[in-house]
Protein backbone atom coordinates (compact mmCIF):
# COMPACT_ATOMS: atom_id res chain seq x y z
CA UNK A 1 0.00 0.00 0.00
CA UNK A 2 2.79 2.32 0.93
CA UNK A 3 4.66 1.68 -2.34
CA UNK A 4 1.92 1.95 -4.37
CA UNK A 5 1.16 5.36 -2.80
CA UNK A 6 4.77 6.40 -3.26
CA UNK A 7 4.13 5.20 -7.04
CA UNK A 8 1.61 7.19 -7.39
CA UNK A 9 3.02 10.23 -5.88
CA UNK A 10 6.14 9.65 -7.73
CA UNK A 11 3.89 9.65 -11.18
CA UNK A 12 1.95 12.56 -10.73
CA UNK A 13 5.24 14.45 -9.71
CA UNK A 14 7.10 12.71 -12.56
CA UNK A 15 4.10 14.23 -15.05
CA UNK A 16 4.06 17.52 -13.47
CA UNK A 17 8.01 18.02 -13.42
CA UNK A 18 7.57 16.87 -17.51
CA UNK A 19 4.64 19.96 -18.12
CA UNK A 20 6.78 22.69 -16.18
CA UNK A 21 10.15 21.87 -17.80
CA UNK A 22 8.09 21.65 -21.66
CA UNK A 23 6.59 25.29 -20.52
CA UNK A 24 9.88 26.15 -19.60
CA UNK A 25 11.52 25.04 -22.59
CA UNK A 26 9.04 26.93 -24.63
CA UNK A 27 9.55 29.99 -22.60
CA UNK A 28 13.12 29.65 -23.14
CA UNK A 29 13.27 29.56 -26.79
CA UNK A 30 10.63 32.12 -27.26
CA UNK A 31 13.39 34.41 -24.76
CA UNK A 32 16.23 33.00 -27.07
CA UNK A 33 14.50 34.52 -30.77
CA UNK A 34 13.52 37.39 -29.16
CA UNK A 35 16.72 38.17 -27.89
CA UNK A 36 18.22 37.14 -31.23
CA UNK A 37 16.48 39.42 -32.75
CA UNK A 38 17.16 42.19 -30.85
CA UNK A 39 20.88 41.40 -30.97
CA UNK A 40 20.37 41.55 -34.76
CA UNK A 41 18.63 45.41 -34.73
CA UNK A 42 21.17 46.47 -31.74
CA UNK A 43 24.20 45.20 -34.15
CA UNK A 44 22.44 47.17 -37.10
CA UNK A 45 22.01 49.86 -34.98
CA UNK A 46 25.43 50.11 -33.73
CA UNK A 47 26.59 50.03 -37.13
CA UNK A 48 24.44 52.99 -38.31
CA UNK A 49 25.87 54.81 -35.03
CA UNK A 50 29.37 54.38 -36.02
CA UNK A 51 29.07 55.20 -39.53
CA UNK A 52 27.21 58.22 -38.57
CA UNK A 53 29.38 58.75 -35.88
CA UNK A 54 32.62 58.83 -38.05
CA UNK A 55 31.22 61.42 -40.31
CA UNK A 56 29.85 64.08 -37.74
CA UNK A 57 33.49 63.63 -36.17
CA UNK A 58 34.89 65.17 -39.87
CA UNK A 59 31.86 67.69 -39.78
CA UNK A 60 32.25 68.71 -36.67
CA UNK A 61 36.53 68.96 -37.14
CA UNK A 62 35.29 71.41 -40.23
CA UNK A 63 32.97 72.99 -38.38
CA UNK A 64 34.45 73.82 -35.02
CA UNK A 65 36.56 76.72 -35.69
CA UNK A 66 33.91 78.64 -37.58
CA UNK A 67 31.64 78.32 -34.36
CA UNK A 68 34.80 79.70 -32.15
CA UNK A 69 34.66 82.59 -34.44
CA UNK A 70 30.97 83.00 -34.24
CA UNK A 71 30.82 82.52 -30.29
CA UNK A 72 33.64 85.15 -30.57
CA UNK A 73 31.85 87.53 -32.28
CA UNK A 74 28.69 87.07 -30.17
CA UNK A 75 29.96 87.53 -26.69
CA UNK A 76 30.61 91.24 -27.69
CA UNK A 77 28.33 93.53 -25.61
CA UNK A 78 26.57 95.24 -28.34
CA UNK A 79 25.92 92.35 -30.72
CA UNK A 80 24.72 90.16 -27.32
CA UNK A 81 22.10 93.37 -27.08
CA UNK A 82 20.82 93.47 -30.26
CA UNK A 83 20.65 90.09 -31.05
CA UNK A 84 17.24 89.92 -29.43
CA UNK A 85 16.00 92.52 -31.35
CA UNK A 86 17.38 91.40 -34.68
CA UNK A 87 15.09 88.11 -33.95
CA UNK A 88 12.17 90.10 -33.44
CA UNK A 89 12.55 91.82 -36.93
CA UNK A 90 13.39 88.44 -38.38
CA UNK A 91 10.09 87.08 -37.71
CA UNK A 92 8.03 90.08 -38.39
CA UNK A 93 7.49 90.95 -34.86
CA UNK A 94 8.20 94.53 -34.29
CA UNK A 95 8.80 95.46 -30.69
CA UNK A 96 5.22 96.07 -28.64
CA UNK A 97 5.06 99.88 -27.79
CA UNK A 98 4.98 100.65 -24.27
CA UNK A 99 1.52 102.75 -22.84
CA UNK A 100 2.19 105.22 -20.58
């Protein structure tokens, strides 16, 4: 009686073990494609970055000294004044008169 208890005990263990580890398995090669495939656009990605990458390095080589000229000529007093202004005019917004 006590065997055949253990026999059965061991069986319906033995079955449930079988269900988790197919569920498992399933779960585990779902995780596996999708983190294959997100390998795959990361990779792509990282390619794009350092293609991109390499050319805005050569841009911004060109580019740098012109903006230290710019940012030199903008931290003068009077062009830092009337840059606002020169916005305004820009866009077609004239300066709102003031009511006394």
């Amino acid at each position: 009686m006590l065997f055949a208890g253990g026999a059965l005990a061991l069986a319906v263990g033995g079955v449930s073990v079988w269900r988790a580890q197919a569920a498992v398995r399933s779960r585990a090669r779902t995780l596996s494609q999708m983190a294959t495939e997100e390998g795959e656009r990361l990779a792509e990605a990282a390619e794009r970055l350092n293609r991109h990458g390499f050319e805005f390095q050569h841009t911004l080589d060109a580019l740098a000294p012109r903006l230290a000229v710019l940012s030199g000529f903008m931290r003068q007093p009077l062009v830092a004044a009337a840059t606002p202004w020169l916005i305004r005019r820009m866009l077609g917004r004239p300066l709102k008169k003031r009511r006394p």
